[in-house]
N, C-alpha and C. Protein backbone atom coordinates (compact mmCIF):
# COMPACT_ATOMS: atom_id res chain seq x y z
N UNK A 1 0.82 -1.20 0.00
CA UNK A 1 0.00 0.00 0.00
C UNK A 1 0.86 1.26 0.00
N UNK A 2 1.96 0.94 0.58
CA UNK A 2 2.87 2.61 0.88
C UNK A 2 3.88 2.63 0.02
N UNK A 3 4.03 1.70 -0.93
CA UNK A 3 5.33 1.16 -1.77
C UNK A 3 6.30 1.05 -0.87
N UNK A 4 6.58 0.49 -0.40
CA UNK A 4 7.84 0.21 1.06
C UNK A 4 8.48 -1.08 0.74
N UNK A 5 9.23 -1.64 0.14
CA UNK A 5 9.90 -2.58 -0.36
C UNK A 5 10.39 -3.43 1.17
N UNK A 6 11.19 -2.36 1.59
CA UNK A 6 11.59 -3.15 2.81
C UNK A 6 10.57 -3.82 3.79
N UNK A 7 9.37 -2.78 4.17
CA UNK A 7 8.40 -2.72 4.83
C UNK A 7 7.44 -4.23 4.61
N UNK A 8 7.30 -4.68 2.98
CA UNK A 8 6.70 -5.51 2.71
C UNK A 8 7.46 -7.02 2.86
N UNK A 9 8.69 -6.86 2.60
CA UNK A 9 9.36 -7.60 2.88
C UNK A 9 9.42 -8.18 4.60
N UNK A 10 9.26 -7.11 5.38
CA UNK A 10 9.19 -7.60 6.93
C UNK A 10 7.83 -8.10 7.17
N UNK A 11 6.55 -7.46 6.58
CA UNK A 11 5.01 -7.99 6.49
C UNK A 11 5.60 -9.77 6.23
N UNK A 12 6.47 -10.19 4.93
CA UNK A 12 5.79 -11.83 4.24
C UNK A 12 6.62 -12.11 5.50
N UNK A 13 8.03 -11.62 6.39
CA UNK A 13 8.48 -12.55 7.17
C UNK A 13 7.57 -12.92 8.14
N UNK A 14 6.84 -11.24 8.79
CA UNK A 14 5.94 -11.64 9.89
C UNK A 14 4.86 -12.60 9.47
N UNK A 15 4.23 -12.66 8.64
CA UNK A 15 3.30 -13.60 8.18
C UNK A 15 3.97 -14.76 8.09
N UNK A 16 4.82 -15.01 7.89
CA UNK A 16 5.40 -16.88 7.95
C UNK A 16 5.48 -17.16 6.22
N UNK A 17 5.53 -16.36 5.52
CA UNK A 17 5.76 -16.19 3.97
C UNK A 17 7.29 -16.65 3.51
N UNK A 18 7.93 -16.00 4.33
CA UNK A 18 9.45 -15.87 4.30
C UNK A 18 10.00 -16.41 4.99
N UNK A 19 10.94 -17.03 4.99
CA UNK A 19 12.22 -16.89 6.29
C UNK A 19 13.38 -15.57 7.03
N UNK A 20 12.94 -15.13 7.83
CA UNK A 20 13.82 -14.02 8.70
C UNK A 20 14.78 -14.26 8.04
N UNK A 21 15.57 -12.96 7.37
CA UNK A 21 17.00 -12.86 6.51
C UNK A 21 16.87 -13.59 5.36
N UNK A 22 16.23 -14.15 5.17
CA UNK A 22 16.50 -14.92 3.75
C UNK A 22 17.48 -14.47 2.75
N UNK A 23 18.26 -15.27 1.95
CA UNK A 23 19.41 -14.58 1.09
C UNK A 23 18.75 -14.50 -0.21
N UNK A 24 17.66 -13.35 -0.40
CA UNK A 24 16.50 -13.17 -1.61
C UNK A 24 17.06 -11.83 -1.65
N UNK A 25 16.68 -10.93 -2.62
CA UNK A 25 16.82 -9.91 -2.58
C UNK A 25 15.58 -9.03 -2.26
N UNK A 26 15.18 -8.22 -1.89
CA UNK A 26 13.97 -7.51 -1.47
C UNK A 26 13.49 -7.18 -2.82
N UNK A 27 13.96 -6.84 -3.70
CA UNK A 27 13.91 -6.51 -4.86
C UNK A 27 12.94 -7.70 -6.07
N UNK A 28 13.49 -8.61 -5.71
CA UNK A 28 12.68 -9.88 -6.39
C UNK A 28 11.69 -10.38 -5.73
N UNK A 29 11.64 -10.64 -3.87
CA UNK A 29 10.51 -10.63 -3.50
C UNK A 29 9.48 -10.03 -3.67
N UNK A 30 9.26 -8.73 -3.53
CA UNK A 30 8.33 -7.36 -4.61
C UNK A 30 7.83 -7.67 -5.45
N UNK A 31 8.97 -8.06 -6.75
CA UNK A 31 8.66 -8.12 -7.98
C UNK A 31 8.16 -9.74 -8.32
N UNK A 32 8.12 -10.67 -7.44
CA UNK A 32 7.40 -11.74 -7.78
C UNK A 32 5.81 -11.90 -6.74
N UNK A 33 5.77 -11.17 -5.88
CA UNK A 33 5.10 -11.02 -5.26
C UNK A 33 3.78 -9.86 -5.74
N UNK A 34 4.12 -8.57 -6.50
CA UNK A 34 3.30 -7.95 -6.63
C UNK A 34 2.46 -8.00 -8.13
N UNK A 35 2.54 -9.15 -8.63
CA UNK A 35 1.19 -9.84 -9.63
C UNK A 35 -0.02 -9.93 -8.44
N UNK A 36 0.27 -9.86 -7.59
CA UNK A 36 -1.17 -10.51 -7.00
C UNK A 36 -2.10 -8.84 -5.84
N UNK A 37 -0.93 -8.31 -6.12
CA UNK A 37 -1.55 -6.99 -5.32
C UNK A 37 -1.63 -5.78 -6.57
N UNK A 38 -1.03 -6.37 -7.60
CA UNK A 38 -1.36 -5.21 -8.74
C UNK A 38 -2.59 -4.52 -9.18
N UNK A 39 -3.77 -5.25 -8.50
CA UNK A 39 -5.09 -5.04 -8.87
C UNK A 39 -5.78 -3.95 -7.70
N UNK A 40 -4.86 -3.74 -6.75
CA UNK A 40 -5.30 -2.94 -5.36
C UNK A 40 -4.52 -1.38 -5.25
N UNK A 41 -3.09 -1.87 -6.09
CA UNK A 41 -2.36 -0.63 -6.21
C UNK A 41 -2.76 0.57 -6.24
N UNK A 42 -3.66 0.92 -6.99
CA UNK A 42 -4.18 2.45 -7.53
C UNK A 42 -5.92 2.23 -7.50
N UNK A 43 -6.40 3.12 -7.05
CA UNK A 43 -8.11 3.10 -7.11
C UNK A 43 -8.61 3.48 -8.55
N UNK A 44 -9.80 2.92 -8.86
CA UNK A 44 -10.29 3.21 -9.96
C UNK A 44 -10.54 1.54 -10.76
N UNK A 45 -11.82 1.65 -11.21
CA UNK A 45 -12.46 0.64 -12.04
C UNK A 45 -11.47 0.15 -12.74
N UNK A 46 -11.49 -1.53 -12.68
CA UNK A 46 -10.61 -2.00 -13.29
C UNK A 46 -11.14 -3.52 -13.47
N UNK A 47 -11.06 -3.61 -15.06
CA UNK A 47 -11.76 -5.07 -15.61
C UNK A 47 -10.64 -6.49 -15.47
N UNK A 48 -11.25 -7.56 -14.99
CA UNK A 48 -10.35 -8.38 -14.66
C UNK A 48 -10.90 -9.43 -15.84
N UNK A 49 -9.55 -9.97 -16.68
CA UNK A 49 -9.80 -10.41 -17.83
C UNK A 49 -9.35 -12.14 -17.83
N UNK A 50 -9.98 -12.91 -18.85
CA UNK A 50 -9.09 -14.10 -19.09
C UNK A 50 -7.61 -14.11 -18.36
N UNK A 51 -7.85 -13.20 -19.75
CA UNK A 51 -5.55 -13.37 -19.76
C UNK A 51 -5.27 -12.88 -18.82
N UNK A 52 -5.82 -11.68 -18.05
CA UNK A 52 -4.86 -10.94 -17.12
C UNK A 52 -4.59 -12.39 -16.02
N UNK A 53 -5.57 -12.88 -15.60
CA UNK A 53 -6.02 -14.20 -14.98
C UNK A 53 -4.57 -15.24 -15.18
N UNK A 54 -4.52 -15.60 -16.64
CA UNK A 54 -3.73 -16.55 -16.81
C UNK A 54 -2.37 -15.74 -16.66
N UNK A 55 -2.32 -15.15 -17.04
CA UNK A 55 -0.75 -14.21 -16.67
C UNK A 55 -0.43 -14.15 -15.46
N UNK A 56 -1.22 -13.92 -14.59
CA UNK A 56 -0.74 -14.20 -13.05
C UNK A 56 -0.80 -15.50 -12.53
N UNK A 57 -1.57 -16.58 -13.27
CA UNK A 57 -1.09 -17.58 -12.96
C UNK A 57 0.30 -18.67 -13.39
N UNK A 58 0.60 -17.50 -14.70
CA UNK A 58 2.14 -17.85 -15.75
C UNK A 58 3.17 -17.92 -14.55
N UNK A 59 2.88 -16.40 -14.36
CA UNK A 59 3.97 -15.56 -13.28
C UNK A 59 3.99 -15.97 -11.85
N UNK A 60 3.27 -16.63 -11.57
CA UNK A 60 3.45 -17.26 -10.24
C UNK A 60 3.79 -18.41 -10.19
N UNK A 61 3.77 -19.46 -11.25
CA UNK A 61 4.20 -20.28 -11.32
C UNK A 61 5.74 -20.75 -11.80
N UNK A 62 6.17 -19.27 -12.28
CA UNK A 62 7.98 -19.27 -12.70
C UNK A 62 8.64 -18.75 -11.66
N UNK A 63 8.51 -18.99 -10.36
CA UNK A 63 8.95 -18.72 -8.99
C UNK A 63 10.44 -19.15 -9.25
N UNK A 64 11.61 -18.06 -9.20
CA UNK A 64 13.10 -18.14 -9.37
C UNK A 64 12.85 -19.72 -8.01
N UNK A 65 14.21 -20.15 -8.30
CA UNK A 65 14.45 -21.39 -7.95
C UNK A 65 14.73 -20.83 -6.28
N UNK A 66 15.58 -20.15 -6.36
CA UNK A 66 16.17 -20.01 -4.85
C UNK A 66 15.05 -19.81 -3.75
N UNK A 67 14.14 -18.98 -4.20
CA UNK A 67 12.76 -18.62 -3.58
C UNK A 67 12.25 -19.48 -3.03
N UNK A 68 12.09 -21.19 -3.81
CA UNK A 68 11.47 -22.00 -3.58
C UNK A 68 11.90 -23.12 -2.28
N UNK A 69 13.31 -22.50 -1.99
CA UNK A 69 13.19 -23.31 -1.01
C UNK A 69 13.47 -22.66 0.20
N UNK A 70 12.79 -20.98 -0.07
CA UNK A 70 12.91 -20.33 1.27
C UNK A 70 11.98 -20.27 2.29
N UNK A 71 10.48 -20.59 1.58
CA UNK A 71 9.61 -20.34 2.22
C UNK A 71 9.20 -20.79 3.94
N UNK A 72 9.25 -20.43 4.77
CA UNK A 72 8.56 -21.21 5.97
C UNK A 72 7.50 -22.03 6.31
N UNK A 73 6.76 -21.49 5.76
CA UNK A 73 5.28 -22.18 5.63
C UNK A 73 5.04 -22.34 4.51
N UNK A 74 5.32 -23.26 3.78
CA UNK A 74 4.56 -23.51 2.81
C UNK A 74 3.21 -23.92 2.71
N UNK A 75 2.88 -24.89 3.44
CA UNK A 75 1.29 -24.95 3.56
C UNK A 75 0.00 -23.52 3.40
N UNK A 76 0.46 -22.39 4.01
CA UNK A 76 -0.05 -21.29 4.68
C UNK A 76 0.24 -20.73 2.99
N UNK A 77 1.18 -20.71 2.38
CA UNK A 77 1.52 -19.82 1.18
C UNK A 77 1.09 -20.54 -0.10
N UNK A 78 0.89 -21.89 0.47
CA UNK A 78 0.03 -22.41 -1.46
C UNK A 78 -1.38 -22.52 -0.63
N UNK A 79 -2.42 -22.27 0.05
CA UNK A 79 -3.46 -22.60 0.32
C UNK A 79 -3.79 -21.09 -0.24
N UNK A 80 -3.26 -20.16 0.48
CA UNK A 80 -3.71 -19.11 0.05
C UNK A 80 -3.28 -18.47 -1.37
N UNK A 81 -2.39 -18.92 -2.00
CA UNK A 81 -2.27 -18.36 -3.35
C UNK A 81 -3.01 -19.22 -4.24
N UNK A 82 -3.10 -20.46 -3.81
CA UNK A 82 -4.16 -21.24 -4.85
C UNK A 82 -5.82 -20.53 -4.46
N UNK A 83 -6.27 -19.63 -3.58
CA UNK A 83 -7.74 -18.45 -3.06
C UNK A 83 -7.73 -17.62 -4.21
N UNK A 84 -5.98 -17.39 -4.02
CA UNK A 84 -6.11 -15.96 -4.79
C UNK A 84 -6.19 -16.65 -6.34
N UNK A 85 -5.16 -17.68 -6.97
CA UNK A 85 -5.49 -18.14 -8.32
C UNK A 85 -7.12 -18.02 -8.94
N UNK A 86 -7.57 -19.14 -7.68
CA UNK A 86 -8.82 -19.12 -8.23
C UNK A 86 -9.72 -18.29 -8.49
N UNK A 87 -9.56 -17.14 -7.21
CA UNK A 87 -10.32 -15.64 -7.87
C UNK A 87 -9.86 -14.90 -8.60
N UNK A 88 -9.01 -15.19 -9.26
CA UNK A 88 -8.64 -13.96 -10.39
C UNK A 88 -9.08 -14.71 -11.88
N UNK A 89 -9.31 -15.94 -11.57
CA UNK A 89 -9.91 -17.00 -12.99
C UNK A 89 -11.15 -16.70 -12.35
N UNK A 90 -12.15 -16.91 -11.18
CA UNK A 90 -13.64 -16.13 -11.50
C UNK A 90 -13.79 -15.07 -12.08
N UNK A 91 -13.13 -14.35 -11.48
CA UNK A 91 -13.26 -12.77 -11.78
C UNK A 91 -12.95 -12.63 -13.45
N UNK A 92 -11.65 -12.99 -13.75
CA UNK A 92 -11.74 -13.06 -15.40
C UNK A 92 -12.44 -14.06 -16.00
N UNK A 93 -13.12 -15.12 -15.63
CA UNK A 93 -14.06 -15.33 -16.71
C UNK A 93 -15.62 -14.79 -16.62
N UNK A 94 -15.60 -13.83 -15.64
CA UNK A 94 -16.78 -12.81 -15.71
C UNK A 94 -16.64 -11.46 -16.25
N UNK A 95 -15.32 -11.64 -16.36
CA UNK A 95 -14.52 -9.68 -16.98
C UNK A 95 -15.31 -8.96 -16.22
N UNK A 96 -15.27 -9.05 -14.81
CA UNK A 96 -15.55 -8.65 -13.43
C UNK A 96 -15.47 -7.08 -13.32
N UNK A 97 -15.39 -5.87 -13.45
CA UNK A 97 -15.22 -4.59 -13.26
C UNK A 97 -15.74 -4.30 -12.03
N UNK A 98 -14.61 -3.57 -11.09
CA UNK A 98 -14.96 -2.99 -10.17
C UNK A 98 -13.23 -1.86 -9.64
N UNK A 99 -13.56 -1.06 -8.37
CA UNK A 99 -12.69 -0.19 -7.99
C UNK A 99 -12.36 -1.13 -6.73
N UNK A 100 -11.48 -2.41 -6.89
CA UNK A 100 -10.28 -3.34 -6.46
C UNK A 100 -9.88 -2.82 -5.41
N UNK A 101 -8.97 -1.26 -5.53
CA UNK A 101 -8.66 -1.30 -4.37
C UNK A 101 -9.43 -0.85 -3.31
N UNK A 102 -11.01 0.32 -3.60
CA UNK A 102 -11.80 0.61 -2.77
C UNK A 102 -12.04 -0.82 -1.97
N UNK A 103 -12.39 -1.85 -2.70
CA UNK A 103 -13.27 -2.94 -2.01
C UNK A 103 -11.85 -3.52 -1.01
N UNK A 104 -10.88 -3.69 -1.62
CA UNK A 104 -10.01 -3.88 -0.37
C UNK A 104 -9.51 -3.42 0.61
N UNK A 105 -9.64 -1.88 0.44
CA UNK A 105 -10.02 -1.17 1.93
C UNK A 105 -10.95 -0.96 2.61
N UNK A 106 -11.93 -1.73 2.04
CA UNK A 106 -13.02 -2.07 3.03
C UNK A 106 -13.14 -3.03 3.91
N UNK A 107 -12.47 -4.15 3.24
CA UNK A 107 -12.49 -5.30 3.93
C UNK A 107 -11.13 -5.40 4.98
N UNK A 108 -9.78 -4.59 4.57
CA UNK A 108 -9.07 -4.94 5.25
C UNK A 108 -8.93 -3.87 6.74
N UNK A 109 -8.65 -4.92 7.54
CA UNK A 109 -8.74 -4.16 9.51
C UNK A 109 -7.93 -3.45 9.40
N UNK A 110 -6.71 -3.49 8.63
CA UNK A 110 -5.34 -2.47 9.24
C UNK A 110 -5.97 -1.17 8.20
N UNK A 111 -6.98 -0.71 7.41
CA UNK A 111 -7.40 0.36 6.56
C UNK A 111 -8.70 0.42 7.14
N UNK A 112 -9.85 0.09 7.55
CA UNK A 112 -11.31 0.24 8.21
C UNK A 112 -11.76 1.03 7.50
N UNK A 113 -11.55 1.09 5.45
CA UNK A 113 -11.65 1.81 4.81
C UNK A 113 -13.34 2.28 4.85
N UNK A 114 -14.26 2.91 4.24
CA UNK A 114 -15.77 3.15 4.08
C UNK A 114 -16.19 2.60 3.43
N UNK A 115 -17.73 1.58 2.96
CA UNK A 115 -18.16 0.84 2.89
C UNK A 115 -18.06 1.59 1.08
N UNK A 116 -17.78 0.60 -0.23
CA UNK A 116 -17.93 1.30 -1.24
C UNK A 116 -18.95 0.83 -2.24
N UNK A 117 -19.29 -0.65 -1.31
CA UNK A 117 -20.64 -1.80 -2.41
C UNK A 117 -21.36 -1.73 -1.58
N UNK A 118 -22.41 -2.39 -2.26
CA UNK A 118 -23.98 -2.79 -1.68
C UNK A 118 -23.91 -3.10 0.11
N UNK A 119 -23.04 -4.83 -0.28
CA UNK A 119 -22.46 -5.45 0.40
C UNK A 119 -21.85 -4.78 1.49
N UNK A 120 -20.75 -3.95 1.27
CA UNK A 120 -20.40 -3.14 2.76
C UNK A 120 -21.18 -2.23 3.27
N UNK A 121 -21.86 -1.67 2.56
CA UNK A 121 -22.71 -0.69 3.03
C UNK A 121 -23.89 -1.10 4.23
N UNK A 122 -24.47 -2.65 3.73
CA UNK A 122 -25.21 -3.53 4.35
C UNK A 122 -24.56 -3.93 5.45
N UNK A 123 -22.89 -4.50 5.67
CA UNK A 123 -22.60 -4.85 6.61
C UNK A 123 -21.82 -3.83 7.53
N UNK A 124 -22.09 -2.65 7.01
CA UNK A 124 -21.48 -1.47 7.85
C UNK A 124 -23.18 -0.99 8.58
N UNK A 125 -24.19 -0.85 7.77
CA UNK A 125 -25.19 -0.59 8.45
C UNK A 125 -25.99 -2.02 9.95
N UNK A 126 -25.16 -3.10 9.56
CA UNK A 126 -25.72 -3.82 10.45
C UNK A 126 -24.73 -4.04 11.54
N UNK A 127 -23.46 -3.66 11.20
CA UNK A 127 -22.42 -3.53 12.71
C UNK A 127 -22.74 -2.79 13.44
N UNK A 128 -23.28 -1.21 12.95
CA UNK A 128 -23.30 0.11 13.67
C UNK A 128 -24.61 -0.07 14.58
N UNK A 129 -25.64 -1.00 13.75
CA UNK A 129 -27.02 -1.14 14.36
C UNK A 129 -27.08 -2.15 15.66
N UNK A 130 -26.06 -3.36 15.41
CA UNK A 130 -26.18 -4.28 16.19
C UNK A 130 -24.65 -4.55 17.31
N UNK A 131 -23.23 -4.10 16.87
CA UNK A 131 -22.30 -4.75 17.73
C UNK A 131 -21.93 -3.37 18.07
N UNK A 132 -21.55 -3.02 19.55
CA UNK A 132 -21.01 -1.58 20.18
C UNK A 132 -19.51 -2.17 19.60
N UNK A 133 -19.12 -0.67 19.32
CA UNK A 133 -17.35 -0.31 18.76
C UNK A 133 -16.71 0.19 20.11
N UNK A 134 -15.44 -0.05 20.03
CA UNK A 134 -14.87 0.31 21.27
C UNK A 134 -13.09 0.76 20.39
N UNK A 135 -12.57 1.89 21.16
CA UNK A 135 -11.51 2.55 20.84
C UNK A 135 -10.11 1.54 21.39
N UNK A 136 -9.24 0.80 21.27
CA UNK A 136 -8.19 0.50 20.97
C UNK A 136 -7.03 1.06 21.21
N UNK A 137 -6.32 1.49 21.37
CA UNK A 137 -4.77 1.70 21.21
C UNK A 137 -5.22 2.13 19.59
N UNK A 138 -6.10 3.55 19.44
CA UNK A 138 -6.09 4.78 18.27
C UNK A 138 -6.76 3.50 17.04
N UNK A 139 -7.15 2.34 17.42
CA UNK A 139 -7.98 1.64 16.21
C UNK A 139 -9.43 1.37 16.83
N UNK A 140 -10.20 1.08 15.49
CA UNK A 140 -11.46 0.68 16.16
C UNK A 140 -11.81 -0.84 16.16
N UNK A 141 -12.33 -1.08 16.94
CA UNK A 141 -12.47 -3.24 16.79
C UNK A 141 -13.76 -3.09 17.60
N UNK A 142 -14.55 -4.34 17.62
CA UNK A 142 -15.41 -4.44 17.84
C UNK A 142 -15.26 -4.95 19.61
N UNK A 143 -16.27 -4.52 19.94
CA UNK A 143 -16.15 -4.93 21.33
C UNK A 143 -16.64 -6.62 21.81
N UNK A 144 -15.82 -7.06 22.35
CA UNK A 144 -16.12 -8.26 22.84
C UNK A 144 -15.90 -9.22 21.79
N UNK A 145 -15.39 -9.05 20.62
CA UNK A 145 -15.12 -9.81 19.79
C UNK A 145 -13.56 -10.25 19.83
């Protein structure tokens, strides 16, 4: 989100993506990594196609060699990239249009972005109606949850 190379690089370690220090370059982690966040980068309507679909599944699958045997978790990193495969083949074989990154700052906790679909709008009107919010250490979370 902030273009922070380094920054993202400490996110895949904390997530269990990476191995702490790995001898990768930050530079290639990024650049093999950001096929799958390219669609969130910049706001604004954006059609998700066949090919764009199969191209990120080209490009994720030519993972440089060294990469492959850095990972920590692997379990945790093909469960969830085979989520993301598969929604970018729904989405392109519907040539899906929408503003990508609005909807992902809606959904994601560390952004508590404003509701921008139907869908959030509905589940922003039924949090506010039904679960009390409570203040955090400067975030908002739900209380008792």
């Amino acid at each position: 989100m902030d273009n922070d190379p380094d920054g993202f690089r400490r996110a895949m370690e904390d997530a269990g993506f990476l191995m702490r220090g790995a001898p990768l370059p930050t530079d290639m982690i990024v650049e093999h990594m950001a096929v799958f966040y390219d669609t969130v980068r910049e706001r604004g309507p954006r059609t998700m196609t066949g090919a764009y679909a199969s191209a990120v599944t080209r490009r994720f699958l030519r993972l440089p060699q060294p990469a492959r045997r850095l990972r920590a978790d692997t379990q945790s990193y093909v469960i969830l990239q085979r989520i993301n495969l598969g929604l970018f083949a729904l989405l392109g074989e519907l040539s899906a249009t929408a503003d990508w990154r609005c909807i992902a700052e809606e959904i994601w906790p560390f952004v508590q972005g404003p509701p921008c679909t139907p869908m959030g709008a509905a589940e922003a009107g039924w949090r506010a109606g039904r679960l009390p919010r409570e203040q955090v250490n400067g975030r908002r979370y739900l209380a008792g949850v």
